[in-house]
Protein backbone atom coordinates (compact mmCIF):
# COMPACT_ATOMS: atom_id res chain seq x y z
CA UNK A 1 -24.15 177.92 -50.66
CA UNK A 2 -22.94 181.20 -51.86
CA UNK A 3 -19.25 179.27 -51.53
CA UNK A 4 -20.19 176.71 -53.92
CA UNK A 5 -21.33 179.46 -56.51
CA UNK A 6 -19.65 179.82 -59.50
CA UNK A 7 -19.40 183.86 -59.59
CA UNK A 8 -16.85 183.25 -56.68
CA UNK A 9 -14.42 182.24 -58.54
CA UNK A 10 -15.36 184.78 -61.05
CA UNK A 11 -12.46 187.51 -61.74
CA UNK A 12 -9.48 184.94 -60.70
CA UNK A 13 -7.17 187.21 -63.31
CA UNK A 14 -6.23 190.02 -60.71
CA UNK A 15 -7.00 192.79 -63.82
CA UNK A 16 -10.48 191.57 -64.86
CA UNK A 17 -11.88 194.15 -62.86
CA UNK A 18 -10.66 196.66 -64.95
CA UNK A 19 -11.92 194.85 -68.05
CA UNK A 20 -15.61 195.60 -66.53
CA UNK A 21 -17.54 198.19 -67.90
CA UNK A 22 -20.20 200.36 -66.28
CA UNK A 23 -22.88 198.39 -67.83
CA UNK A 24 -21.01 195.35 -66.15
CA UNK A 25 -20.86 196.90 -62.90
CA UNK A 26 -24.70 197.20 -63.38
CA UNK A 27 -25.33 193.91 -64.46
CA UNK A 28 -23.81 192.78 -61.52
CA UNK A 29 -24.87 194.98 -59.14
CA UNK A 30 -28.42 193.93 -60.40
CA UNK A 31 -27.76 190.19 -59.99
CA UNK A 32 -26.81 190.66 -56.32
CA UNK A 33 -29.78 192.47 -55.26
CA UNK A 34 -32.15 190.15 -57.16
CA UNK A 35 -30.28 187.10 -54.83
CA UNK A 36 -30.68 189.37 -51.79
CA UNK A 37 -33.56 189.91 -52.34
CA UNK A 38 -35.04 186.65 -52.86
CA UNK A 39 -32.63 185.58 -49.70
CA UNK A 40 -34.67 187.73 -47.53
CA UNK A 41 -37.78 186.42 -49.18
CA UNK A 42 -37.03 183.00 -48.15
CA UNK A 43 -36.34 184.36 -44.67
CA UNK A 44 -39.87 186.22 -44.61
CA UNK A 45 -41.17 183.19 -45.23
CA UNK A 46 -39.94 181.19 -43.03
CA UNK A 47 -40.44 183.81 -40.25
CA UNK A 48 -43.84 184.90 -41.04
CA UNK A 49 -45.68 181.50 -39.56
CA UNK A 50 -43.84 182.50 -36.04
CA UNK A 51 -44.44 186.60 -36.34
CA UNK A 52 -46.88 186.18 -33.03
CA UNK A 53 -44.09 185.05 -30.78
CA UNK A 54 -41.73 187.41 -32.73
CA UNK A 55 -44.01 190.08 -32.07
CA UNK A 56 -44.09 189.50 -28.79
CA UNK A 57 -40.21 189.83 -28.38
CA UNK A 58 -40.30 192.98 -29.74
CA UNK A 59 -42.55 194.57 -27.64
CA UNK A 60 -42.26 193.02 -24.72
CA UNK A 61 -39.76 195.76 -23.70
CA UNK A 62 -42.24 198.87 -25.18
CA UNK A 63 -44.95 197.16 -22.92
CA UNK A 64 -42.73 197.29 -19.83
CA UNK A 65 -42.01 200.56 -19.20
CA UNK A 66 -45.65 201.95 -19.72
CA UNK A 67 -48.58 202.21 -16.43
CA UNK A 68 -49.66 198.96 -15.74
CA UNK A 69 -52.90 198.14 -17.54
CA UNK A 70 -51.86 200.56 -20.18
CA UNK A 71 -51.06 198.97 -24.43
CA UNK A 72 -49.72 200.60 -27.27
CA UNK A 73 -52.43 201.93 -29.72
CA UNK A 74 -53.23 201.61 -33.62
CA UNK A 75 -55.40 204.06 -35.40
CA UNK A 76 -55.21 202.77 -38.69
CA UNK A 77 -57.18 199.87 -39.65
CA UNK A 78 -54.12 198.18 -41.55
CA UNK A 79 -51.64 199.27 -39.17
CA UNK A 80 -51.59 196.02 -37.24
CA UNK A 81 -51.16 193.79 -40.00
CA UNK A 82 -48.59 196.30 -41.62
CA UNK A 83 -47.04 195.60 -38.68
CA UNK A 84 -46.70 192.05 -38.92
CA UNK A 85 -45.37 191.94 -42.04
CA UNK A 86 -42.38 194.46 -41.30
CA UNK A 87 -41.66 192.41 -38.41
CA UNK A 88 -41.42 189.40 -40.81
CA UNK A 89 -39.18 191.26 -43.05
CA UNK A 90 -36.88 192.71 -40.20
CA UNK A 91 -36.41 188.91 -38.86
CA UNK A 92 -36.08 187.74 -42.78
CA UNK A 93 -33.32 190.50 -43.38
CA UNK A 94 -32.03 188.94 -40.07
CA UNK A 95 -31.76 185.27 -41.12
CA UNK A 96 -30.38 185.88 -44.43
CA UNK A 97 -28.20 188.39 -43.62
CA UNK A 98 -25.21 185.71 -44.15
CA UNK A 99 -26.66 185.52 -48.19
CA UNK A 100 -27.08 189.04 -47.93
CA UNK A 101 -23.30 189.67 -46.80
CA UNK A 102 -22.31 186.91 -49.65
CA UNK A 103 -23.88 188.79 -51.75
CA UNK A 104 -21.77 192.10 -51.25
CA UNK A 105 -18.86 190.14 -50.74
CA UNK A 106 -19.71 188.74 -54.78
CA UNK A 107 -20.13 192.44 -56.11
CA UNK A 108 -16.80 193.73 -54.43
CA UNK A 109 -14.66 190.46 -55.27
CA UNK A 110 -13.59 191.12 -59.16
CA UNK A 111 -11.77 194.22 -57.47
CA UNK A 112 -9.84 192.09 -55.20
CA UNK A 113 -6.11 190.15 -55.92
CA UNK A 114 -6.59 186.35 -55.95
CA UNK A 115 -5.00 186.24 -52.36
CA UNK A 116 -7.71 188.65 -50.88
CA UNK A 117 -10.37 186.63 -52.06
CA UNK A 118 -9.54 183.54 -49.87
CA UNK A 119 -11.14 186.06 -47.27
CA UNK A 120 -14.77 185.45 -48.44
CA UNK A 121 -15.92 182.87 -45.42
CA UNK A 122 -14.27 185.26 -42.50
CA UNK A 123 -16.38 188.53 -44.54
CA UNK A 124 -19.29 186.96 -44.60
CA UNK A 125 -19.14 185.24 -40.78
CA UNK A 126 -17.83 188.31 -38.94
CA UNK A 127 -20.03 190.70 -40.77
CA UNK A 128 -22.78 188.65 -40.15
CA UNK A 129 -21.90 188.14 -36.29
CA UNK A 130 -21.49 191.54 -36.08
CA UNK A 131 -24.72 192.74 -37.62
CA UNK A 132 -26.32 190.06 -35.29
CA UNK A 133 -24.48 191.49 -32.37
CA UNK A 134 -25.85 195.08 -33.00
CA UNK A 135 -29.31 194.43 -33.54
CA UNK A 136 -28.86 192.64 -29.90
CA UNK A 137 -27.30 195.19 -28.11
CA UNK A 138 -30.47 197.94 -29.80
CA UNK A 139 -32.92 195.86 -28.32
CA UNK A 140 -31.63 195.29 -24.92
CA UNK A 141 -30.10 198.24 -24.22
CA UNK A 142 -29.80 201.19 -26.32
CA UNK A 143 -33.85 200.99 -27.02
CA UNK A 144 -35.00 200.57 -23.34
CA UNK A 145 -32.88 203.57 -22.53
CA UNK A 146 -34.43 205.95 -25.12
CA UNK A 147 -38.00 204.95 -24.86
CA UNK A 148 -37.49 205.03 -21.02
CA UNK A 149 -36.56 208.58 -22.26
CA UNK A 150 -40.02 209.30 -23.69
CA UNK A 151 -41.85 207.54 -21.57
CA UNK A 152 -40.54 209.62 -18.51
CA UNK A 153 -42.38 212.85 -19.65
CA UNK A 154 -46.10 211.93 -18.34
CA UNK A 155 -47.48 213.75 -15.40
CA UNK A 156 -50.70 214.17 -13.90
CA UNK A 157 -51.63 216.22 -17.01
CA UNK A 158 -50.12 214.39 -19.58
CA UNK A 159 -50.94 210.61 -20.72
CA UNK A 160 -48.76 209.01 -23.14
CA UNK A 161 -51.04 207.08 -25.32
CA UNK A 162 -48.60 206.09 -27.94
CA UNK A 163 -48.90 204.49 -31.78
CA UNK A 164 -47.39 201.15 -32.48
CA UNK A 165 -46.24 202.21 -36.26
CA UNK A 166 -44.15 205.16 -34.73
CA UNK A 167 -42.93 203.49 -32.03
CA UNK A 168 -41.85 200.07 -34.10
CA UNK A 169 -40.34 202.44 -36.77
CA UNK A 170 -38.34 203.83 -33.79
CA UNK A 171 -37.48 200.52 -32.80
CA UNK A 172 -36.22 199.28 -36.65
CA UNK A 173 -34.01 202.54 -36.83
CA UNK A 174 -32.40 201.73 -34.31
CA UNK A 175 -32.06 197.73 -35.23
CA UNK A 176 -30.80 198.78 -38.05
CA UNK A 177 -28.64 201.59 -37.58
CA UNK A 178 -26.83 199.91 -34.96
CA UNK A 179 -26.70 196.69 -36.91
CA UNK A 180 -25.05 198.54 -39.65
CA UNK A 181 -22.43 200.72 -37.70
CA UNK A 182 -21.66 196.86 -36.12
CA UNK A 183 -19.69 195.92 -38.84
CA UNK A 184 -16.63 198.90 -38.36
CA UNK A 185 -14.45 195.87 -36.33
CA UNK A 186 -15.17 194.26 -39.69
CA UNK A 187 -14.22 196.45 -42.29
CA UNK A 188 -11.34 198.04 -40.33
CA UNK A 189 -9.61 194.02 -40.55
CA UNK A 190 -10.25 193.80 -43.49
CA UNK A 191 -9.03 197.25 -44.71
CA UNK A 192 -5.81 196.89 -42.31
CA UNK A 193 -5.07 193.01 -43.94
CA UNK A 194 -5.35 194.54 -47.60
CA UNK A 195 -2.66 197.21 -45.92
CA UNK A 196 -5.30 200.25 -46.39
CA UNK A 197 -5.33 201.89 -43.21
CA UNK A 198 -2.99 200.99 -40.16
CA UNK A 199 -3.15 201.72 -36.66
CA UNK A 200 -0.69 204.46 -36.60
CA UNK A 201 -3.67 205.90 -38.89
CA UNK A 202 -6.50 205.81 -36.85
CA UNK A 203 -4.77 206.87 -33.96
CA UNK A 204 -3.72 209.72 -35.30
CA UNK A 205 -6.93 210.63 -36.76
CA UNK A 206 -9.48 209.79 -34.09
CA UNK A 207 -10.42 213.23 -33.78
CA UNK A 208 -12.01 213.19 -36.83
CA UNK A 209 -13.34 209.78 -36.17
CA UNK A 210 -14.74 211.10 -32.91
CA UNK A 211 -16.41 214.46 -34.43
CA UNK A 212 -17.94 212.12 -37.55
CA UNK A 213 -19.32 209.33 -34.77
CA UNK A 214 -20.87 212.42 -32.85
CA UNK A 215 -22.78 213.62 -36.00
CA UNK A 216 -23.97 210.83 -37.40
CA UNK A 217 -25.12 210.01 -34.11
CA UNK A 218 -27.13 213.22 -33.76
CA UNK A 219 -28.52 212.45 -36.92
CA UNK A 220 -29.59 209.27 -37.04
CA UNK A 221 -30.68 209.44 -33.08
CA UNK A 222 -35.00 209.34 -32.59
CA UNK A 223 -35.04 211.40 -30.38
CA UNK A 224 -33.82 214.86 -29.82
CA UNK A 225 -32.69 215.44 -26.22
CA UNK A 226 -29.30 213.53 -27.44
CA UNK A 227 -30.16 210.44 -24.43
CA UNK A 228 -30.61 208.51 -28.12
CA UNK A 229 -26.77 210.65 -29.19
CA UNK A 230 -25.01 209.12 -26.24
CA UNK A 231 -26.54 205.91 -26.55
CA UNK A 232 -25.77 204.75 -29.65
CA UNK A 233 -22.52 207.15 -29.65
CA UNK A 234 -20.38 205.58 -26.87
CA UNK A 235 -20.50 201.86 -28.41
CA UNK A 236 -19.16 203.32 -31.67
CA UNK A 237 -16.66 204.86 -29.65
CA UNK A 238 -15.84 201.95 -28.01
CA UNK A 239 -15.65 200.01 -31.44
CA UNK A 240 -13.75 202.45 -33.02
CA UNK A 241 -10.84 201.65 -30.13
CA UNK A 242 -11.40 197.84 -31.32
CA UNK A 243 -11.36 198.38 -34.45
CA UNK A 244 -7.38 200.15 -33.62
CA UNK A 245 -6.64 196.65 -32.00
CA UNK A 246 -7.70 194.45 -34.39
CA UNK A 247 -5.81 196.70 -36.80
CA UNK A 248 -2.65 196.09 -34.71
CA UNK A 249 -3.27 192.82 -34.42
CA UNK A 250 -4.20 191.86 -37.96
CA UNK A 251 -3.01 194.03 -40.00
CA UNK A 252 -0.42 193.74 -42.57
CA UNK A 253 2.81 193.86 -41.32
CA UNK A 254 5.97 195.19 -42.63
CA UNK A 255 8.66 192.25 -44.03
CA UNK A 256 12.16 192.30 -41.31
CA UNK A 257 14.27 194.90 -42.43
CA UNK A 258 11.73 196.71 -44.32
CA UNK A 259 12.69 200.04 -43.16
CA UNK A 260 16.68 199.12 -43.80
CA UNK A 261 15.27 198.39 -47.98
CA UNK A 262 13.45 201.48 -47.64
CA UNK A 263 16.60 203.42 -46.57
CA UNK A 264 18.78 201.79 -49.53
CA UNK A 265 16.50 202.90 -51.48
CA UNK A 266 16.19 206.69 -50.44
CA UNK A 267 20.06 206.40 -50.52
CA UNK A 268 20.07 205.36 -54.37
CA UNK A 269 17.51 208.14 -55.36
CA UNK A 270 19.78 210.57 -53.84
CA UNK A 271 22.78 209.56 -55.49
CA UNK A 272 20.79 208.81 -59.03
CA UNK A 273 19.56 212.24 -58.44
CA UNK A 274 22.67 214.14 -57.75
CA UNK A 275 24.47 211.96 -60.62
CA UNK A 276 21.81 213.48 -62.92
CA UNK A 277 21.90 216.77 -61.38
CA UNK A 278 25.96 216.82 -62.43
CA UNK A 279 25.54 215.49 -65.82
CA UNK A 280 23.13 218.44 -66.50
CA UNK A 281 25.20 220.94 -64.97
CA UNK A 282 27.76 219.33 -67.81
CA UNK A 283 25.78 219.68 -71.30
CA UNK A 284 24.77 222.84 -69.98
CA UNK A 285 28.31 223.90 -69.41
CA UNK A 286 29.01 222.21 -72.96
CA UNK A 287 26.48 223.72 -75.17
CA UNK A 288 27.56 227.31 -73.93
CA UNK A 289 31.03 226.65 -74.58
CA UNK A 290 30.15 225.41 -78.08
CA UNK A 291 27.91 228.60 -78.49
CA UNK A 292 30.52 231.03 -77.65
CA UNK A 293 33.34 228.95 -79.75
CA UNK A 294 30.54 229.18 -82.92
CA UNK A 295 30.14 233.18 -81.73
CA UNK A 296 33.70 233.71 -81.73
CA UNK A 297 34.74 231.87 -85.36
């Protein structure tokens, strides 16, 4: 368990990440792939023997919204078991995505204080829930709605006769796009606990949030009528506004009579300031006195 390894508790001294070099940073970067890596491994295989029934899932809702009688096509003789085995990886990523998360979690930690690392087990279960919760939400809904799309164009004088490798790699961008924008609830808590970002923040900058969700939804849409755009755009949207809440909610909060400190403290600047101010004023005053006395003898 990723708790019960050892580079957890690595970088306990709160400045250890500054004694890291780049090298360091490599080295370590290096060791979490490899254990990423080999996580998803152990997921492939343990997928692989079920791929049939997996593959079956997947296109269950391709299959659907084509003429009855009608199959996706493969052109290439290795397409179909090319196939398979992305499936296998896709559901491997899937069931280790909790080492994978660990993983990241490891390679950010020597940058943390020794209070924000008691956070591990909530990073690793909400991104993972999250990232779970996405790849859901593409199959059932988003990917229905923009293959629909496609589909929609035959006529009497056009058949759609289409690929399985283009439309699967359709289906994975999406999986994994919307698996991946998932986890904003997740880093906005955690940003907001480590006192980051606040809600006053986001509010007041969610037209900039809005104008980056729109273009990165453009871009990373399949399609280019923007049905994919609005898809995959309004449940950002709508996790953006969570992501505000959960900032509210969670975030670090200012200690009673913070702003009273804060106050006493502006005050003393501004008398330190004007104190200083005056004694300048004073050696100035001094030093041409002394010069005109020294003129004068």
């Amino acid at each position: 368990m990723p708790a019960d390894d050892p580079d957890f508790r690595h970088g306990d001294d709160e400045g250890e990440a500054g004694k890291m070099s780049f090298l360091d940073h490599l080295d370590e970067l290096r060791k979490r792939l490899i254990w990423s890596l080999a996580a998803v491994g152990v997921g492939f295989a343990i997928t692989f023997p079920y791929v049939a029934r997996i593959f079956d899932f997947i296109m269950r809702p391709m299959q659907r919204l084509l003429p009855a009688g009608q199959t996706l096509i493969y052109t290439d003789p290795s397409e179909a078991f090319t196939l398979e085995i992305k499936i296998a990886l896709i559901t491997g990523l899937m069931l280790a995505s909790p080492m994978v998360f660990a993983q990241l979690w490891l390679f950010v930690a020597p940058g943390l204080y020794s209070h924000e690392k008691r956070w591990a087990l909530p990073f690793i279960c909400l991104s993972s829930f999250f990232f779970i919760i996405g790849a859901a939400f593409s199959h059932y809904v988003v990917f229905p709605i923009v293959w629909g799309f496609f589909v929609s164009f035959r006529t009497d004088y056009l058949t759609f006769m289409p690929r399985v490798e283009p439309a699967f790699s359709m289906y994975l961008r999406l999986i994994l796009t919307l698996g991946v924008t998932f986890q904003l609830p997740t880093l906005v808590l955690f940003l907001a606990r480590m006192g980051m970002i606040t809600p006053r923040f986001m509010i007041r900058n969610s037209k900039y949030a809005l104008l980056l969700i729109v273009i990165a939804s453009a871009v990373l849409s399949p399609d280019g009528g923007g049905v994919g755009m609005v898809a995959m755009g309004g449940p950002v949207l709508l996790l953006y506004m969570l992501s505000v809440g959960l900032a509210w909610a969670f975030g670090r909060k200012k200690p009673i009579g913070a702003d009273a400190h804060q106050s006493k403290q502006a005050l003393l600047c501004l008398v330190a300031a004007d104190w200083l101010r005056h004694k300048a004023a004073d050696a100035v005053a001094t030093r041409e006195a002394s010069g005109v006395a020294s003129r004068t003898w």
